[in-house]
N, C-alpha and C. Protein backbone atom coordinates (compact mmCIF):
# COMPACT_ATOMS: atom_id res chain seq x y z
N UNK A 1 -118.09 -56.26 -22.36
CA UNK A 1 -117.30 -55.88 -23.51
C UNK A 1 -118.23 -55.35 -24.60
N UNK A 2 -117.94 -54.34 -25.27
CA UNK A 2 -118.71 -54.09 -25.79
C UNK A 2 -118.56 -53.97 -27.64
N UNK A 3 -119.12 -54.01 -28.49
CA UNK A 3 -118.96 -54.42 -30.07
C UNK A 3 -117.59 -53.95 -30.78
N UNK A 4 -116.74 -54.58 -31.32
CA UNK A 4 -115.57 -54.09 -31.32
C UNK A 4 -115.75 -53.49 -32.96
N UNK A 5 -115.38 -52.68 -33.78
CA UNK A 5 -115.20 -51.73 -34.65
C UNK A 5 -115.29 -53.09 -35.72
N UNK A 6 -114.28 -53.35 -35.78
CA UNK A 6 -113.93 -54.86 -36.83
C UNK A 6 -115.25 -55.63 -37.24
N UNK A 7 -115.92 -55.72 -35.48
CA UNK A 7 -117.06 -56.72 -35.69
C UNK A 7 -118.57 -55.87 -36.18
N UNK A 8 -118.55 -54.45 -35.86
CA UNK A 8 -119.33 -53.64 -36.23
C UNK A 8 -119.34 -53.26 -37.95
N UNK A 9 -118.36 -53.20 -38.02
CA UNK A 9 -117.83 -53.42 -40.07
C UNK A 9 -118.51 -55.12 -40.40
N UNK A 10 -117.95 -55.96 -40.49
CA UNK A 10 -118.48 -57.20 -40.57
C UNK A 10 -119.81 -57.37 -40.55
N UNK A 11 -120.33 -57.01 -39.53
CA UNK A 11 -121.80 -57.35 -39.30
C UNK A 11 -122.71 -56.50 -40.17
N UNK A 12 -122.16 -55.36 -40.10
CA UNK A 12 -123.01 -54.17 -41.54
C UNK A 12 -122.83 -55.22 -42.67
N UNK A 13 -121.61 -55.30 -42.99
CA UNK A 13 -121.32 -56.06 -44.25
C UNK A 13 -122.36 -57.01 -44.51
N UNK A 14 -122.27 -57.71 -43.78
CA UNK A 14 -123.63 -59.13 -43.53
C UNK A 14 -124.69 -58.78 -43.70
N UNK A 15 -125.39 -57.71 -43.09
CA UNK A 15 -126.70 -56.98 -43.18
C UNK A 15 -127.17 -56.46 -44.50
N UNK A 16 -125.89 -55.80 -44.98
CA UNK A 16 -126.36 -55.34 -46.47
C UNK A 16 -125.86 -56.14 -47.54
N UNK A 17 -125.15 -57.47 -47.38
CA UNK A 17 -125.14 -58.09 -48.11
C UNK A 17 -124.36 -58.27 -49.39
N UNK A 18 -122.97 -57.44 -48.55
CA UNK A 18 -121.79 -56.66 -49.24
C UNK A 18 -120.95 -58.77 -49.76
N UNK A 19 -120.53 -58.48 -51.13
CA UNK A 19 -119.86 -59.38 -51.43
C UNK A 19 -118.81 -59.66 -50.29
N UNK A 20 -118.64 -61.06 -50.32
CA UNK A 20 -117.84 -61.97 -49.23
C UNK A 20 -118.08 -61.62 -47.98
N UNK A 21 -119.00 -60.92 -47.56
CA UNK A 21 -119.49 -60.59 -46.11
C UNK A 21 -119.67 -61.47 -45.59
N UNK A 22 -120.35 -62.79 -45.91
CA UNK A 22 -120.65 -63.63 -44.99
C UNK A 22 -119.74 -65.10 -45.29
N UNK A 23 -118.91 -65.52 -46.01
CA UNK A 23 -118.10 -66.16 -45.82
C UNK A 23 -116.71 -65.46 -45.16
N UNK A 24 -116.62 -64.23 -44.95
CA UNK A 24 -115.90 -63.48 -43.60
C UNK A 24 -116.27 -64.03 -42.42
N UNK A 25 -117.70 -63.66 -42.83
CA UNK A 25 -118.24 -63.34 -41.04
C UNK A 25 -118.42 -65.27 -40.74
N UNK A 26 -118.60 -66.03 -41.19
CA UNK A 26 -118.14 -67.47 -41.35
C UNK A 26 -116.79 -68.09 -40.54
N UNK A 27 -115.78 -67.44 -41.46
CA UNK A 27 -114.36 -67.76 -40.89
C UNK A 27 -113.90 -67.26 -39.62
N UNK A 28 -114.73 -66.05 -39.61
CA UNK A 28 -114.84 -65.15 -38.07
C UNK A 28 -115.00 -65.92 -37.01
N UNK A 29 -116.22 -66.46 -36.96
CA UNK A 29 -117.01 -67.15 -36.47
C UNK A 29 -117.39 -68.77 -35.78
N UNK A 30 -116.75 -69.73 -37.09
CA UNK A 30 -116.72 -70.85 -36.86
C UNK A 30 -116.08 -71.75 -35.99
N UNK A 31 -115.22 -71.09 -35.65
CA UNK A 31 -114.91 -71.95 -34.29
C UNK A 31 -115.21 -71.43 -32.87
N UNK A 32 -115.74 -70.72 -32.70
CA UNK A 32 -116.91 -70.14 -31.84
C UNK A 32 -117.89 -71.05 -31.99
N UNK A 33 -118.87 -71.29 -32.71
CA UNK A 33 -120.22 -71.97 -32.53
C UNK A 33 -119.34 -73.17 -32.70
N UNK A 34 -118.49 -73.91 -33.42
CA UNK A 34 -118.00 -75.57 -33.20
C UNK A 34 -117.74 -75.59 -31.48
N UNK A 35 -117.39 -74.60 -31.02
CA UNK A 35 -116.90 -74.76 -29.37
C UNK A 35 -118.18 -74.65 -28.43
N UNK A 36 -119.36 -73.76 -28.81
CA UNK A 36 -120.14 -73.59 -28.47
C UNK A 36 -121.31 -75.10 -28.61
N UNK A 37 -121.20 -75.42 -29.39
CA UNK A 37 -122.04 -77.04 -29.80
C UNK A 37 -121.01 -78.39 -29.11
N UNK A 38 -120.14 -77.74 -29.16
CA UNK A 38 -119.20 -78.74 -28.31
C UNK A 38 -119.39 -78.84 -26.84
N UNK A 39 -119.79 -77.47 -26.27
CA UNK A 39 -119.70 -77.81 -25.06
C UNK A 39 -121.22 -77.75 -24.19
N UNK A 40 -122.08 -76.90 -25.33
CA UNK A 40 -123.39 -77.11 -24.98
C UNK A 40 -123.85 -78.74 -25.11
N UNK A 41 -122.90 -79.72 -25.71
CA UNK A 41 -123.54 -81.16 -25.67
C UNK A 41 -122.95 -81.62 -24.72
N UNK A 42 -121.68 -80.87 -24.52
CA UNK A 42 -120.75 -81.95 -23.20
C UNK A 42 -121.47 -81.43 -21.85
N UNK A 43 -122.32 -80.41 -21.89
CA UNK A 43 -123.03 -80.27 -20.31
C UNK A 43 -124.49 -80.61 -20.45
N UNK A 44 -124.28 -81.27 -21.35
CA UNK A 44 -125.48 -82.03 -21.62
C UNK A 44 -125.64 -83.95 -20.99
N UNK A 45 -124.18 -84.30 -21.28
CA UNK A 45 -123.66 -85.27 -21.09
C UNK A 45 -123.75 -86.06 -22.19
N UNK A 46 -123.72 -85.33 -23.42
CA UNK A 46 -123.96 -85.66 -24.71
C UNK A 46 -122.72 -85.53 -25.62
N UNK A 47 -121.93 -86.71 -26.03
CA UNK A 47 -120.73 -86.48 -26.58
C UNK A 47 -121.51 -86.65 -28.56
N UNK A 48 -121.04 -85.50 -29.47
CA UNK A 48 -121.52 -85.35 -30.65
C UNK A 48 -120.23 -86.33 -31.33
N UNK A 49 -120.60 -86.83 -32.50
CA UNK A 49 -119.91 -87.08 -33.60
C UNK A 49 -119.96 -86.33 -34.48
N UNK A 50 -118.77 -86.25 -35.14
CA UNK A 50 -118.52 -84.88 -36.04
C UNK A 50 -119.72 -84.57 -37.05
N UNK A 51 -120.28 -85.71 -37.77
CA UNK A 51 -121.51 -84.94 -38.32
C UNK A 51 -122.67 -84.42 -37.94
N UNK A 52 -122.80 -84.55 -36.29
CA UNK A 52 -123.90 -84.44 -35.44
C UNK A 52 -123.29 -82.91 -35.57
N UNK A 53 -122.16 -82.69 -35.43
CA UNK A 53 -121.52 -81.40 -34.91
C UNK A 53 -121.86 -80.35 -35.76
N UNK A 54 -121.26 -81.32 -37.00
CA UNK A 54 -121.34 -80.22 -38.00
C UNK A 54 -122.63 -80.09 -38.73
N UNK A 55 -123.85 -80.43 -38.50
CA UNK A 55 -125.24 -80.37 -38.36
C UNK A 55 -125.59 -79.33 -37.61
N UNK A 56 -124.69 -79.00 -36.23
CA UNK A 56 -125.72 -78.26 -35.50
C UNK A 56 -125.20 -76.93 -35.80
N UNK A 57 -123.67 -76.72 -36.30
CA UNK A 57 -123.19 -75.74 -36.60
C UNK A 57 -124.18 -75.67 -37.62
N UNK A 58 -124.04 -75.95 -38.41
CA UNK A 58 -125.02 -75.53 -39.72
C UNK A 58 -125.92 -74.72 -39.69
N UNK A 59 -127.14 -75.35 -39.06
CA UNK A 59 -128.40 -74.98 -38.27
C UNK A 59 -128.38 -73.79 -37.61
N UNK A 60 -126.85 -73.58 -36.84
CA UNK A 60 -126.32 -72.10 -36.50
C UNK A 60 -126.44 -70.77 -36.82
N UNK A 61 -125.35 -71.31 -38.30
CA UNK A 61 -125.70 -70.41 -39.56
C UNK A 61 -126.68 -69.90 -40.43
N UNK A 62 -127.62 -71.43 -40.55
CA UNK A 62 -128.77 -70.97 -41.37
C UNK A 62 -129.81 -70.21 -40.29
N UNK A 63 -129.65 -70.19 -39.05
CA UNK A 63 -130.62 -69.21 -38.39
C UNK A 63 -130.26 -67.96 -38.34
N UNK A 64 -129.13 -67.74 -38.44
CA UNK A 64 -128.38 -66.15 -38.81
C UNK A 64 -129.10 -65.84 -39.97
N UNK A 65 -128.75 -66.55 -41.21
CA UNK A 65 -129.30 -66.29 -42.18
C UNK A 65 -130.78 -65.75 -42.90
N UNK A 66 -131.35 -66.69 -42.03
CA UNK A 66 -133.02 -66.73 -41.84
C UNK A 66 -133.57 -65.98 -42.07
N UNK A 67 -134.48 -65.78 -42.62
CA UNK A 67 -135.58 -64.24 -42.89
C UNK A 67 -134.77 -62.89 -42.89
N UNK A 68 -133.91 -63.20 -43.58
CA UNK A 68 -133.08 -62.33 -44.45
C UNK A 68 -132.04 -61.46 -43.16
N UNK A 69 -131.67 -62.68 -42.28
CA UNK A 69 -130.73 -62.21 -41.63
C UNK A 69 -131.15 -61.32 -40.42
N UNK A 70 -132.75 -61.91 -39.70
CA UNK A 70 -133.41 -61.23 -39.06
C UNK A 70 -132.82 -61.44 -37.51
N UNK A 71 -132.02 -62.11 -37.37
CA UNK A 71 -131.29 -62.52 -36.29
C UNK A 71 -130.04 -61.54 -35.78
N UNK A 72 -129.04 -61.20 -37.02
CA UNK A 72 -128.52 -60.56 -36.89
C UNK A 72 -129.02 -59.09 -37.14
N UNK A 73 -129.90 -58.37 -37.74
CA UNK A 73 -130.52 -57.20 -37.27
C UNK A 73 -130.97 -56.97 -36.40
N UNK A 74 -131.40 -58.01 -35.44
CA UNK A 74 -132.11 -57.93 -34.27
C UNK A 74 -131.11 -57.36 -33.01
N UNK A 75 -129.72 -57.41 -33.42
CA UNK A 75 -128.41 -57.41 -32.61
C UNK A 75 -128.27 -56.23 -31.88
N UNK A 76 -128.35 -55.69 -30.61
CA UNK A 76 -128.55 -54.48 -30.26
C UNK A 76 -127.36 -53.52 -29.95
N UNK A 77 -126.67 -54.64 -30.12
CA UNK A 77 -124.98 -53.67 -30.22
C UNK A 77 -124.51 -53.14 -29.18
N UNK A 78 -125.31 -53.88 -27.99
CA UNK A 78 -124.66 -53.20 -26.49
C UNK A 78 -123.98 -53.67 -26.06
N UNK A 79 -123.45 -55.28 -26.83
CA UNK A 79 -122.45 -56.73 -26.43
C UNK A 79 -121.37 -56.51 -27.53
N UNK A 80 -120.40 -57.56 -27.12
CA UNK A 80 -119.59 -58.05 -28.13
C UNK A 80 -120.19 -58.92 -28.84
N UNK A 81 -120.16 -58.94 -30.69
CA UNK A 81 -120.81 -59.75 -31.61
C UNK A 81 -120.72 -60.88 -30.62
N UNK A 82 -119.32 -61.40 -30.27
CA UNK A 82 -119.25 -62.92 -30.09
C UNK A 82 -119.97 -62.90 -28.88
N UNK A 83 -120.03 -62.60 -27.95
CA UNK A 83 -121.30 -62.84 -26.91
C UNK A 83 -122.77 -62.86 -27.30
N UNK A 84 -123.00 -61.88 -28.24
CA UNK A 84 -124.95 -62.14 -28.93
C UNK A 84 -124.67 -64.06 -29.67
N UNK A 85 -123.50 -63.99 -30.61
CA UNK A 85 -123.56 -65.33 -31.30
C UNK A 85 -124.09 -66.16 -30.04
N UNK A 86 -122.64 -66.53 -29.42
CA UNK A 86 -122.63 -67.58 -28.13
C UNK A 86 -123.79 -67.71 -27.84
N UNK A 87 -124.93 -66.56 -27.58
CA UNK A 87 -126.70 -67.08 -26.70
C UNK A 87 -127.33 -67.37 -27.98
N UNK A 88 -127.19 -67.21 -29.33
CA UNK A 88 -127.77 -67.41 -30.14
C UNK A 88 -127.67 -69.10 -30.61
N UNK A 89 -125.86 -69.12 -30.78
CA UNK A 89 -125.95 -70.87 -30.58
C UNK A 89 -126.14 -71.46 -29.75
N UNK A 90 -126.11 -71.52 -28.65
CA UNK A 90 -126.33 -72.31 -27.57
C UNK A 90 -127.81 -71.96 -27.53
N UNK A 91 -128.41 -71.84 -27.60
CA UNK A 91 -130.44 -71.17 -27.40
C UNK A 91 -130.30 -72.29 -28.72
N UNK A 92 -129.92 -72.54 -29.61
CA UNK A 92 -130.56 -73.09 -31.55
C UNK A 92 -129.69 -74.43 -31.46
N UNK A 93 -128.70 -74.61 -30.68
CA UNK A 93 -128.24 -76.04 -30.30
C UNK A 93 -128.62 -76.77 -29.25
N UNK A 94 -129.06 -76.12 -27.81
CA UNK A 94 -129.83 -76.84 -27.20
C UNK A 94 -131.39 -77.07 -27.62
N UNK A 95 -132.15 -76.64 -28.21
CA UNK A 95 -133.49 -76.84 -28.89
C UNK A 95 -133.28 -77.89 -29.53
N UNK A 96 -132.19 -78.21 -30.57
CA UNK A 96 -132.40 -79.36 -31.76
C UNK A 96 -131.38 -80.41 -30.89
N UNK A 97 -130.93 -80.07 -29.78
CA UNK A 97 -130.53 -81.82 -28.82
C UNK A 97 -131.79 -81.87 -28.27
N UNK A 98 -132.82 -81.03 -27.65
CA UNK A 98 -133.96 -81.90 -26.66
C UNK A 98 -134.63 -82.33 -27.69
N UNK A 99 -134.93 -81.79 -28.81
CA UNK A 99 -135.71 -82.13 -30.28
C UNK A 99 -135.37 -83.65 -30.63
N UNK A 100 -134.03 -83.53 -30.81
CA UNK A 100 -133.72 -84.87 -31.12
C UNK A 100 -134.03 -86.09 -30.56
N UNK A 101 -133.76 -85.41 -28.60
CA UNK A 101 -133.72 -86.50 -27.85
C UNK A 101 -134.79 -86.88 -28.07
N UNK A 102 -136.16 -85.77 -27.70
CA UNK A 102 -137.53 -85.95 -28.26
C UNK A 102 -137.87 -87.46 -28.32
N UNK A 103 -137.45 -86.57 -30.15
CA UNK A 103 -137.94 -87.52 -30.94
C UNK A 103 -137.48 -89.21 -31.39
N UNK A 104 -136.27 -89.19 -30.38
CA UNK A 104 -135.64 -90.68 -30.69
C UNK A 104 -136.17 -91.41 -29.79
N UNK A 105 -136.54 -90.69 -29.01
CA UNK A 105 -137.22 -91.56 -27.50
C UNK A 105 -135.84 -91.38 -26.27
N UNK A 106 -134.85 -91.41 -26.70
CA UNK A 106 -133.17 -91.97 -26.28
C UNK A 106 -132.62 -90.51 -26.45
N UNK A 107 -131.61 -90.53 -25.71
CA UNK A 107 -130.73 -89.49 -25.86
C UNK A 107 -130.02 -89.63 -27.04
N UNK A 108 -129.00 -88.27 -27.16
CA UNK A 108 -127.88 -89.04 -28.87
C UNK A 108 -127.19 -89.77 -28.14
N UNK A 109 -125.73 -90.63 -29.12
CA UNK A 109 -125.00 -91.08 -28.59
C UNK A 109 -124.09 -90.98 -27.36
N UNK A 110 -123.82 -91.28 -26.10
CA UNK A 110 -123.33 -90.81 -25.39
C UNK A 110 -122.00 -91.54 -25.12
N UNK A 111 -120.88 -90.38 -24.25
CA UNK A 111 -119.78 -90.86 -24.53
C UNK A 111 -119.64 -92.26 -23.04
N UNK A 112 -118.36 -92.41 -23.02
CA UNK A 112 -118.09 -93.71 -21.93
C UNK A 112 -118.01 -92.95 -20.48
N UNK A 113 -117.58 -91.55 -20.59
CA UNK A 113 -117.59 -90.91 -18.92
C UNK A 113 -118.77 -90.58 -19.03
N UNK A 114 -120.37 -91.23 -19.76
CA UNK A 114 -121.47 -90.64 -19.01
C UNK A 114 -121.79 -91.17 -17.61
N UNK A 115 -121.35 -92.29 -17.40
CA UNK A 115 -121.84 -92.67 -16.15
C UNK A 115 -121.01 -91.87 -14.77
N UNK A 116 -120.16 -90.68 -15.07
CA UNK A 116 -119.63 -89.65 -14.27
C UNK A 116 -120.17 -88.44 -14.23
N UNK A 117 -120.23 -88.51 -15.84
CA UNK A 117 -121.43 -87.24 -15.71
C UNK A 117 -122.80 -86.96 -15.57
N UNK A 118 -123.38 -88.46 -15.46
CA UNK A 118 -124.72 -88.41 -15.11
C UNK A 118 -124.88 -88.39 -13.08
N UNK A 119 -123.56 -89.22 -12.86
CA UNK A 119 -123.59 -89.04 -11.28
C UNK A 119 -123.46 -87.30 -11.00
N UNK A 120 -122.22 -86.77 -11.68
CA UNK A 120 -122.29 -85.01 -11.10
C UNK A 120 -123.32 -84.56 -11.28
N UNK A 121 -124.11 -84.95 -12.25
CA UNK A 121 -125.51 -84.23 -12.44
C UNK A 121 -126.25 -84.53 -11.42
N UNK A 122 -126.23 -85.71 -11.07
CA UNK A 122 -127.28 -86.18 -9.57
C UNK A 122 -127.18 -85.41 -8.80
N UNK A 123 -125.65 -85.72 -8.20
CA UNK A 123 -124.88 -84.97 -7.14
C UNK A 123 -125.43 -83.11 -7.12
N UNK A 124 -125.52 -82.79 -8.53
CA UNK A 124 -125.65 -80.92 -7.81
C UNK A 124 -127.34 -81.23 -8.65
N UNK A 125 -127.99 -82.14 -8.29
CA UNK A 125 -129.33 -81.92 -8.90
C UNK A 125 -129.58 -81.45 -7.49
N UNK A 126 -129.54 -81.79 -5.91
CA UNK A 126 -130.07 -81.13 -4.79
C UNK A 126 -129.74 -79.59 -4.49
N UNK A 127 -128.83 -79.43 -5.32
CA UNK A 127 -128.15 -78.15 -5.07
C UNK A 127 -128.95 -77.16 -5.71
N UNK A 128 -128.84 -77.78 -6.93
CA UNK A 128 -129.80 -76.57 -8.13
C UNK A 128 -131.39 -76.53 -7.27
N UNK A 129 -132.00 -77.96 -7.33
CA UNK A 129 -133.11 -77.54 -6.75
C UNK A 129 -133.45 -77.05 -5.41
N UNK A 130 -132.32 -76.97 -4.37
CA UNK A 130 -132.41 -75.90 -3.67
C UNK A 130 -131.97 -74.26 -3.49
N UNK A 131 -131.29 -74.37 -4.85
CA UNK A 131 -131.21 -72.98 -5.15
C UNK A 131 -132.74 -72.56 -5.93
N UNK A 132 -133.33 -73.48 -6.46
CA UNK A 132 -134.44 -73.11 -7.42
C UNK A 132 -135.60 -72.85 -6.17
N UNK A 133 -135.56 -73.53 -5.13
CA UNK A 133 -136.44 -73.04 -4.08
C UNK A 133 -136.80 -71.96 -3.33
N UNK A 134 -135.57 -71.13 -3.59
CA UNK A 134 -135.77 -69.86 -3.20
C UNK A 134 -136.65 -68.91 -4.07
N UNK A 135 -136.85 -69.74 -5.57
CA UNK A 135 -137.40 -68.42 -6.43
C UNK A 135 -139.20 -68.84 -6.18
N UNK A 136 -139.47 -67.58 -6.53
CA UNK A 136 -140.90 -67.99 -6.42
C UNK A 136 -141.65 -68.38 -7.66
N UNK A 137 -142.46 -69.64 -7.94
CA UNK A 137 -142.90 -70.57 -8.90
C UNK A 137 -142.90 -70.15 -10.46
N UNK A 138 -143.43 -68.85 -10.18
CA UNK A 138 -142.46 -68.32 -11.68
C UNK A 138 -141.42 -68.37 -12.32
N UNK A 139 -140.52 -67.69 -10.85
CA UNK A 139 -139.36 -67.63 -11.53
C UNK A 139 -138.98 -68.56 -11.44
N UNK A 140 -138.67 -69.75 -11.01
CA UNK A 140 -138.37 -71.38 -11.34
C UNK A 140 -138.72 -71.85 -12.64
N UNK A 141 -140.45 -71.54 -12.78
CA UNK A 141 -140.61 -72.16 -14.13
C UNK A 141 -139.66 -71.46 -15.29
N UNK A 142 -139.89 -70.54 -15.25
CA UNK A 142 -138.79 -69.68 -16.32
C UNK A 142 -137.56 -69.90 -16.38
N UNK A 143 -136.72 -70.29 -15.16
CA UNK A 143 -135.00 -70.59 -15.31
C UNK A 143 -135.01 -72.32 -15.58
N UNK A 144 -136.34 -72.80 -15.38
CA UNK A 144 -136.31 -74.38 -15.68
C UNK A 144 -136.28 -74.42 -16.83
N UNK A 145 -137.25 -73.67 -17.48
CA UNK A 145 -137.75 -73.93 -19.03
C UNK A 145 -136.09 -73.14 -19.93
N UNK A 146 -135.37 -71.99 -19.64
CA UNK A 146 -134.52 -71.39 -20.65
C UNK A 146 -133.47 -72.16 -19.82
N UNK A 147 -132.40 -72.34 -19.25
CA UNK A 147 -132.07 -73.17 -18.79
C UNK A 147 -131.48 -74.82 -18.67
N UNK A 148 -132.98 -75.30 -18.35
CA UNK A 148 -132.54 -76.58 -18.50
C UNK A 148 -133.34 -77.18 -19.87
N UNK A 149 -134.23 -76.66 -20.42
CA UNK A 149 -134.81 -77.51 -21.27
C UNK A 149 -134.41 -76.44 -22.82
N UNK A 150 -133.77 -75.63 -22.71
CA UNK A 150 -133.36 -74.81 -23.79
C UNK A 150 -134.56 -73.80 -24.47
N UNK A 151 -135.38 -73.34 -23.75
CA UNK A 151 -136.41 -72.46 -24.66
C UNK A 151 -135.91 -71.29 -24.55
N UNK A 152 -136.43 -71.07 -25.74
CA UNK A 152 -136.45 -69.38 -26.36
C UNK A 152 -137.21 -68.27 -25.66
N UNK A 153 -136.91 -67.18 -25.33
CA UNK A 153 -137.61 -65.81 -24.57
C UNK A 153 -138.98 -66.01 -25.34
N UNK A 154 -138.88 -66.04 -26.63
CA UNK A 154 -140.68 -66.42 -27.61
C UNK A 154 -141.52 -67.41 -26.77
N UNK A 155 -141.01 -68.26 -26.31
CA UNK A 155 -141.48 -70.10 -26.00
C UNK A 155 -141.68 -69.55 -24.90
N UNK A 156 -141.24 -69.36 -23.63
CA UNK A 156 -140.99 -69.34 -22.48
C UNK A 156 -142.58 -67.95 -21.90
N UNK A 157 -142.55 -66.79 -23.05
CA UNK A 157 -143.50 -66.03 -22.45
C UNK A 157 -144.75 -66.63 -23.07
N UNK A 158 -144.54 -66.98 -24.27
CA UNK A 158 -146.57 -67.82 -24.46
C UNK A 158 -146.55 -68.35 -22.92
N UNK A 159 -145.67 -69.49 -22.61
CA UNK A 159 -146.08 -70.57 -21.40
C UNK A 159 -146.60 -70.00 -20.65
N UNK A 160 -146.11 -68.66 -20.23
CA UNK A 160 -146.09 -68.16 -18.61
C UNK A 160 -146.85 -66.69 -19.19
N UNK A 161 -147.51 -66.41 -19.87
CA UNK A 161 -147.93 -65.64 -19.98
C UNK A 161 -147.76 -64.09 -19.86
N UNK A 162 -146.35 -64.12 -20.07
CA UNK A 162 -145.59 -62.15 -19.69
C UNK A 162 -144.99 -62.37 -21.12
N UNK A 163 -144.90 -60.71 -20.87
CA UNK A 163 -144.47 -60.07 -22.40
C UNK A 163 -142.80 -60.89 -22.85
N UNK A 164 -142.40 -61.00 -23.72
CA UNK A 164 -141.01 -61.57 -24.10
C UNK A 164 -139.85 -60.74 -23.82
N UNK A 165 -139.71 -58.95 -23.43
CA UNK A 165 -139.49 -58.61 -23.10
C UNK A 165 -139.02 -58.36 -21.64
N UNK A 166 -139.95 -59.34 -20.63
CA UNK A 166 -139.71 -59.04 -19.35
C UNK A 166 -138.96 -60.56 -18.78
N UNK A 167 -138.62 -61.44 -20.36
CA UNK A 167 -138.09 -62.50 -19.63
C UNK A 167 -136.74 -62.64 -19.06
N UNK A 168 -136.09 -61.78 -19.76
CA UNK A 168 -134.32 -61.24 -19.61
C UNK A 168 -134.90 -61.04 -18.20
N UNK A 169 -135.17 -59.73 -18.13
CA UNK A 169 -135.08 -59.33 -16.59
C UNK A 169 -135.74 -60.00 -15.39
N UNK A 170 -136.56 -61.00 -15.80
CA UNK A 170 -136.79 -61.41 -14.65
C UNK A 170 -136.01 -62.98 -14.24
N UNK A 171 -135.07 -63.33 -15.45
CA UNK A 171 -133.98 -64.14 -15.56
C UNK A 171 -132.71 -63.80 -15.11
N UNK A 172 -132.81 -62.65 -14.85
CA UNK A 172 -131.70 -61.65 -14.39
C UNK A 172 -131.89 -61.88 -12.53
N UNK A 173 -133.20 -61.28 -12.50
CA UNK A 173 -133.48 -61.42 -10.96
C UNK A 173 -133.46 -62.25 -10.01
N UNK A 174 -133.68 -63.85 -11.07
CA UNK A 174 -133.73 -64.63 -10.43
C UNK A 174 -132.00 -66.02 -10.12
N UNK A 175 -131.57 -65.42 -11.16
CA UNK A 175 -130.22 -65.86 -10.92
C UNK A 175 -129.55 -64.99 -10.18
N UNK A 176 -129.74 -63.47 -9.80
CA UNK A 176 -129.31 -63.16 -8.60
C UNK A 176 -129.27 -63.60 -7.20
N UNK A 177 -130.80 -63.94 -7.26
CA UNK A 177 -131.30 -64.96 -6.32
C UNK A 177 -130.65 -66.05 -5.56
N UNK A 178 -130.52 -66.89 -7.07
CA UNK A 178 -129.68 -68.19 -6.95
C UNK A 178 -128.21 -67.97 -6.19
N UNK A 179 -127.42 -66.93 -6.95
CA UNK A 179 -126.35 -66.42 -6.01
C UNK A 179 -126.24 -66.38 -4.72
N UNK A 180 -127.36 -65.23 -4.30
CA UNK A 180 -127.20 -64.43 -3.12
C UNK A 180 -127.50 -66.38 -2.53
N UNK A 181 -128.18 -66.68 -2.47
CA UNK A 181 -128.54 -68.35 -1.58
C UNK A 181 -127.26 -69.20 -2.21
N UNK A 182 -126.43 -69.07 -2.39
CA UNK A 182 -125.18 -69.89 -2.73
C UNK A 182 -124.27 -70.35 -1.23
């Protein structure tokens, strides 16, 4: 799908910093990233409490915002806005759950069906890692690291040493991979 007119107005607006542009692009928006933090914690097996929630939304926003909105200039306009958001929150909400987990030692609070969702996770952990067997050690490390541990195309090429540019595509290649061995 590709940038719809509405969202192409809006997003200029935001960029140049046109009065009420961004409490628009806000109301636009916000229940998109609340759904997006919602469900990036529930496949986490991480049930949020509303101020956890509304923390990570936050964090959402203020990275849009960031260096003068360097996030959203960066937007290449070949997607629908709401598809660039979606990888943008989910990439800035899974970082500050492993962060957290990190740093608590413990996961966040978890809900009462974790002990279901920690079994499904068992259950297709042989699956994933025999789909991950087919890729070759690269490309594993790379769909391990963006993936399962939430890093950024920035994070992911220091590790592995390729340009940040070639991480899409070779994230591309390798979840083809995963397919075609399905």
């Amino acid at each position: 799908m590709s940038l719809s007119e509405i969202d192409r107005i809006l997003l200029q607006r935001c960029i140049d910093g046109a009065p009420r542009a961004w409490q628009d692009f806000v109301e636009r928006f916000l229940g998109l990233v609340i759904h997006v933090a919602n469900h990036t914690a529930n496949t986490r097996g991480i049930e949020l409490d509303e101020a956890t929630r509304d923390d990570l939304v936050a964090e959402v926003f203020m990275t849009l915002l960031a260096s003068d909105r360097s996030v959203l200039r960066r937007f290449r306009r070949d997607s629908s806005l709401a598809t660039y958001l979606t990888v943008i929150a989910r990439r800035v909400i899974a970082r500050r759950l492993c962060q957290q987990a990190s740093k608590q030692g413990v996961p966040l609070p978890l809900s009462e069906t974790m002990d279901h969702s920690a079994q499904e996770r068992m259950d297709n952990r042989e699956e994933v890692e025999r789909l991950m067997s087919r890729l070759d050690p690269q490309e594993s490390s790379v769909v391990r690291m963006y993936h399962l541990e939430g890093k950024s195309y920035q994070e992911i090429s220091r590790v592995v040493g390729l340009s940040e540019n070639s991480i899409g595509p070779l994230l591309s290649r390798a979840r083809q991979k995963m397919r075609e061995g399905a």
